[in-house]
Protein backbone atom coordinates (compact mmCIF):
# COMPACT_ATOMS: atom_id res chain seq x y z
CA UNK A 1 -7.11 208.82 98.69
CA UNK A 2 -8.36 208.61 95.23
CA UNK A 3 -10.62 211.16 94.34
CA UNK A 4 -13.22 208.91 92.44
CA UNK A 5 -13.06 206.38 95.63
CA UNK A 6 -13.33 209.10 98.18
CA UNK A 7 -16.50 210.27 96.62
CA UNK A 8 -17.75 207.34 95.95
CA UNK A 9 -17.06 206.32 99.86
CA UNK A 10 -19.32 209.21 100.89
CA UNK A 11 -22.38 207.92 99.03
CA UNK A 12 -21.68 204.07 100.48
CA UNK A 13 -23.29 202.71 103.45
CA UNK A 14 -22.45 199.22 104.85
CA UNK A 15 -25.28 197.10 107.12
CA UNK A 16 -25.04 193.69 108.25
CA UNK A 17 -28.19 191.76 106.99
CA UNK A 18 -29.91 190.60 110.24
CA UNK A 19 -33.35 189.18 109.00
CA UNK A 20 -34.80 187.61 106.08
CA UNK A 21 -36.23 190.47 104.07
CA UNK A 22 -32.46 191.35 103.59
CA UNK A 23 -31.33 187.86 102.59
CA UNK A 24 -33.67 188.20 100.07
CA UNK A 25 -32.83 191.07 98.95
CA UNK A 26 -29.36 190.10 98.91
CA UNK A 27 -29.68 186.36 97.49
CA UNK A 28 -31.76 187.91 94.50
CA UNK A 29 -28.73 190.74 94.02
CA UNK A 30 -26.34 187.29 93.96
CA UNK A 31 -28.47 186.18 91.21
CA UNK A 32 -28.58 189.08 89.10
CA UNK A 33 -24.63 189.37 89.26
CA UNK A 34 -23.71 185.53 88.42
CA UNK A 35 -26.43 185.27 85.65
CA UNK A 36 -25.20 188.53 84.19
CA UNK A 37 -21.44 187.02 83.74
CA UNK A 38 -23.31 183.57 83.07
CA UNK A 39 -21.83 181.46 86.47
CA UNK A 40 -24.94 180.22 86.98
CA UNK A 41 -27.81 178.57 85.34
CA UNK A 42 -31.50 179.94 85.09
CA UNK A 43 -34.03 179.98 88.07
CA UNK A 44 -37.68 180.03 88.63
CA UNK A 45 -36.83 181.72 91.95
CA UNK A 46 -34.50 184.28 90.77
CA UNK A 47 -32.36 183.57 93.90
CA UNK A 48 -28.81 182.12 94.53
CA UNK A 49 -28.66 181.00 98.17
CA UNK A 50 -27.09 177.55 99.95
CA UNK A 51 -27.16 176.09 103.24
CA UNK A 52 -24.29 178.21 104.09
CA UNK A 53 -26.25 181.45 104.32
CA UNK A 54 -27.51 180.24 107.50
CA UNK A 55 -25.14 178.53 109.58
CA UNK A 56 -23.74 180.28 112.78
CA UNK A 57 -20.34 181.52 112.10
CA UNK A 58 -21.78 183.31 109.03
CA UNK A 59 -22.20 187.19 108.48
CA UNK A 60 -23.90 188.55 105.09
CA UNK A 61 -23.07 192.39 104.42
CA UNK A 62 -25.00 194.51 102.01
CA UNK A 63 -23.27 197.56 100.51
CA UNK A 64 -25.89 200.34 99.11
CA UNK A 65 -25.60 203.73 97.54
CA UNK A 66 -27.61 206.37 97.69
CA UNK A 67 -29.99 204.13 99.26
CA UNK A 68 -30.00 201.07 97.11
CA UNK A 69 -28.06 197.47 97.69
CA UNK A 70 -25.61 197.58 94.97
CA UNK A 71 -23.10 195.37 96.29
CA UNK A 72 -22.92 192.56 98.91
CA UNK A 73 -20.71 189.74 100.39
CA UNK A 74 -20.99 186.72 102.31
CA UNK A 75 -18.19 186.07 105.37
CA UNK A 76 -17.49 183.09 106.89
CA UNK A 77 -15.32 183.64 110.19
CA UNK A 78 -14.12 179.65 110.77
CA UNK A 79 -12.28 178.82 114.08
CA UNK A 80 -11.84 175.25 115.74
CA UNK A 81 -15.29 175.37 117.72
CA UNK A 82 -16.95 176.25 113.83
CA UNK A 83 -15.15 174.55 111.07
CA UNK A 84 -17.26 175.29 108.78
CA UNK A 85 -17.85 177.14 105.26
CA UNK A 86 -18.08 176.51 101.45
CA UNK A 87 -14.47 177.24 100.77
CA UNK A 88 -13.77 174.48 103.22
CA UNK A 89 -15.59 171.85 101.10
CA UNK A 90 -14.00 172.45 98.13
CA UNK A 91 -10.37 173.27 99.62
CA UNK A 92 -10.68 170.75 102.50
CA UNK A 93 -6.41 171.09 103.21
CA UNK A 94 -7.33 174.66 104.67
CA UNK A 95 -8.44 172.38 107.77
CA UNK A 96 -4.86 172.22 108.73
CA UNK A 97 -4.69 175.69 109.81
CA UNK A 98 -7.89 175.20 111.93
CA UNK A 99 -5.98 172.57 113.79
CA UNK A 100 -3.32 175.03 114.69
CA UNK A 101 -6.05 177.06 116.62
CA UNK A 102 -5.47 179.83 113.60
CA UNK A 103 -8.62 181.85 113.09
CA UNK A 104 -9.57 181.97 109.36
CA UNK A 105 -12.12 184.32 106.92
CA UNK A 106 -13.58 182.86 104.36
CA UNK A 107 -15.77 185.91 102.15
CA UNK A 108 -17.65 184.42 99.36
CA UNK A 109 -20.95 185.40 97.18
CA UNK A 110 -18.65 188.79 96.01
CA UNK A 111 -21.17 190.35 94.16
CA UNK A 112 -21.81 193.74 92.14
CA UNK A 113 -24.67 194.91 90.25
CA UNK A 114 -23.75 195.24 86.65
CA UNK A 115 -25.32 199.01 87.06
CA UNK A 116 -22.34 199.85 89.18
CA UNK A 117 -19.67 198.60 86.49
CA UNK A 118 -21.11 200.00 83.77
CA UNK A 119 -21.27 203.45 85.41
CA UNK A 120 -17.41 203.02 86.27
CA UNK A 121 -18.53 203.20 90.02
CA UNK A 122 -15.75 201.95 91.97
CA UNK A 123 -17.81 199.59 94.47
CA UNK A 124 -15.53 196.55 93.36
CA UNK A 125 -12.67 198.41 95.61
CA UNK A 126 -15.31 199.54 98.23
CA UNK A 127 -17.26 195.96 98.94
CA UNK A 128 -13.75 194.37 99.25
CA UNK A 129 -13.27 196.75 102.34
CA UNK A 130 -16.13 194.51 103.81
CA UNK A 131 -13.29 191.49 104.06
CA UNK A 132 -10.24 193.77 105.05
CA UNK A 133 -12.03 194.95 107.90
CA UNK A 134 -13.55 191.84 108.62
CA UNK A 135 -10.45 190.53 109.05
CA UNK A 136 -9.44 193.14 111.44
CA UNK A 137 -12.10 193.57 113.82
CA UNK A 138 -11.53 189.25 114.44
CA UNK A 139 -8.10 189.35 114.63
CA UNK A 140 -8.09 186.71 111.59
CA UNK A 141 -4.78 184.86 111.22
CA UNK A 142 -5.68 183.57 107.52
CA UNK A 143 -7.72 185.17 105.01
CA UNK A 144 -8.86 183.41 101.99
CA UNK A 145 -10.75 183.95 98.33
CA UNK A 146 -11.96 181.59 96.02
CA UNK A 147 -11.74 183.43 92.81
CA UNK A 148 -12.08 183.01 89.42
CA UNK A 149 -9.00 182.46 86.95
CA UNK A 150 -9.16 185.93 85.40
CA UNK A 151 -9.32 187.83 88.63
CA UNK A 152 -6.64 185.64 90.11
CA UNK A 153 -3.79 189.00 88.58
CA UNK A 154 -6.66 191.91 90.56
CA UNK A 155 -5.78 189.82 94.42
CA UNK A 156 -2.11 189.41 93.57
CA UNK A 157 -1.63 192.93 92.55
CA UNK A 158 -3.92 194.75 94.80
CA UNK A 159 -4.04 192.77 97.56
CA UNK A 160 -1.02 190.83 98.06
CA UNK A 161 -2.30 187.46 98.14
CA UNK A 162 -0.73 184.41 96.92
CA UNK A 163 -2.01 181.37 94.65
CA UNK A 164 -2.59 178.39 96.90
CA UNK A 165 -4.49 175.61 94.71
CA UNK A 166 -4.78 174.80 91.18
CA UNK A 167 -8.48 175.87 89.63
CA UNK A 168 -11.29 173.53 90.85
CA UNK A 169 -15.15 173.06 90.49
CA UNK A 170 -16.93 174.70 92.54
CA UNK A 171 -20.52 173.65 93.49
CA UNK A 172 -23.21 175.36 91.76
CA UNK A 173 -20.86 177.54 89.36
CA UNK A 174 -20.53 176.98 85.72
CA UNK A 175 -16.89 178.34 86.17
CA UNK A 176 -13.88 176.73 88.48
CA UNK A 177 -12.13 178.64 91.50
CA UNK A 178 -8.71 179.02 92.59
CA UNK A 179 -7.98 179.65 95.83
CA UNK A 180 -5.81 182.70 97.01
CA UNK A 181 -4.79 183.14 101.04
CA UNK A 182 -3.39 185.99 102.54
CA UNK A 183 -1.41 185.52 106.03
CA UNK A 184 -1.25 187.79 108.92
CA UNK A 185 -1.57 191.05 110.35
CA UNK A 186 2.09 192.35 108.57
CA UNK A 187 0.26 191.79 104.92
CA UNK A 188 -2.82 193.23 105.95
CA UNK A 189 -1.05 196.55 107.27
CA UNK A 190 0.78 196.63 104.12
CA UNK A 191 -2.30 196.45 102.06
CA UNK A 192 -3.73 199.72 104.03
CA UNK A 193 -0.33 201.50 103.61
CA UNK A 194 -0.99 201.76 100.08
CA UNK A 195 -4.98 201.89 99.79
CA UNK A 196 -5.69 203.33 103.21
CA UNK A 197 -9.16 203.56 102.41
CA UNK A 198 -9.86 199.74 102.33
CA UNK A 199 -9.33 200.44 106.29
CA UNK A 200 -11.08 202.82 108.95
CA UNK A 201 -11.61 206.06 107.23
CA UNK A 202 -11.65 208.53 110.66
CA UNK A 203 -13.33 211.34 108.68
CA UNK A 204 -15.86 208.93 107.68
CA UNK A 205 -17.27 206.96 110.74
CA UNK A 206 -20.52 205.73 108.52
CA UNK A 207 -18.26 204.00 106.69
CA UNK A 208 -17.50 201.43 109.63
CA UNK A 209 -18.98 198.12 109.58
CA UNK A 210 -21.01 197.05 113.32
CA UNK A 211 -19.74 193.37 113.23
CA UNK A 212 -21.49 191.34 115.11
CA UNK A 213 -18.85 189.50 117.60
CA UNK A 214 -19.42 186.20 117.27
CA UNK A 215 -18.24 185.34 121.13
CA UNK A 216 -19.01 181.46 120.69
CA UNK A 217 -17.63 180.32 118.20
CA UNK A 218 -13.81 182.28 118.60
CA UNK A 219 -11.65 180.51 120.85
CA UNK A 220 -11.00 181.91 123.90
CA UNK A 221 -7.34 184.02 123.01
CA UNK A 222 -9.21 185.36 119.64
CA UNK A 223 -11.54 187.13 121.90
CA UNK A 224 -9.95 190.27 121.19
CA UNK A 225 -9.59 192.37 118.54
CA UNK A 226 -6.07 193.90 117.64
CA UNK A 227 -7.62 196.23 114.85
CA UNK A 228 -11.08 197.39 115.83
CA UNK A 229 -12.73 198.06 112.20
């Protein structure tokens, strides 16, 4: 494992945000991030949140070190009994992997305080764990990531995904989104054979992320994992 990552790793601690005071906290880290790279216009509220932060089949996860919420991401886990999340709006075609019964994740709101970049912290590696396990503790057929043009290169190199849509708008960003997928449990393994630490770190348990399980709205044959995170 890199060195820089590994230490880094044993300063980071992962929660998922289960009442409001963390929303909060997180929606006002969102705003920070997107002003800072100018996404987003001004607010009197200093907050970026949507009716997506709150619907069922939705998970927020805040990343801190050494005690403070430096990173965070939003996760949408979509399955036929929830269709629903803001990649969905804007890419509505995704809807025909729903209708195969496929399980899909849909991680938005990627954010990292510009603290951590400017220190050359690596959290950019360590908050996209929050997705790769994600998408192993539910068994997701189909992961997606509605990224900007210029970090389209970072998923394709790093990550294996592929370009699956021209750019479009994207509500509430000054910037439009492609959209990148990633198939199946063979490219995911892949992925972890050459960063291992975007997976389950055994010498590390803290680093594990308690996903909530989300029994109601997984069909039936998703209710088991194949890669507990």
């Amino acid at each position: 494992m890199n060195v820089r990552i590994h230490e880094a790793l044993r300063r980071t601690q992962y929660s998922v945000v289960k009442d409001d005071a963390g929303l909060e906290e997180v929606c006002r880290l969102r705003y920070r991030c997107y002003r800072a790279e100018g996404a987003i216009g001004d607010s009197s509220s200093q907050m970026m949140s949507d009716p997506f932060d709150h619907t069922e089949n939705c998970v927020h996860v805040a990343v801190q070190m050494d005690g403070k919420t430096l990173a965070a991401v939003r996760l949408h886990l979509v399955t036929p009994l929830a269709p629903i999340s803001p990649t969905l709006d804007v890419f509505p075609e995704v809807r025909g992997s729903l209708d195969e019964g496929q399980t899909v994740l849909d991680p938005t709101r990627f954010v990292v305080d510009p603290s951590a970049r400017k220190n050359q912290v690596p959290l950019h590696f360590l908050t996209l764990r929050t997705a790769v396990l994600a998408t192993m503790f539910y068994n997701v057929d189909l992961a997606l990531a509605p990224v900007r043009s210029a970090h389209v290169a970072f998923y394709n190199r790093y990550l294996g995904y592929r370009t699956a849509t021209e750019a479009r708008h994207y509500p509430g960003l000054r910037k439009p989104v492609q959209l990148l997928m990633s198939e199946g449990r063979a490219q995911r393994m892949a992925v972890l054979e050459r960063m291992p630490f975007l997976g389950p770190v055994a010498e590390m348990p803290g680093a594990d992320i308690d996903f909530p399980p989300l029994l109601e709205i997984r069909p039936p044959a998703d209710n088991k994992s194949t890669d507990a995170a």
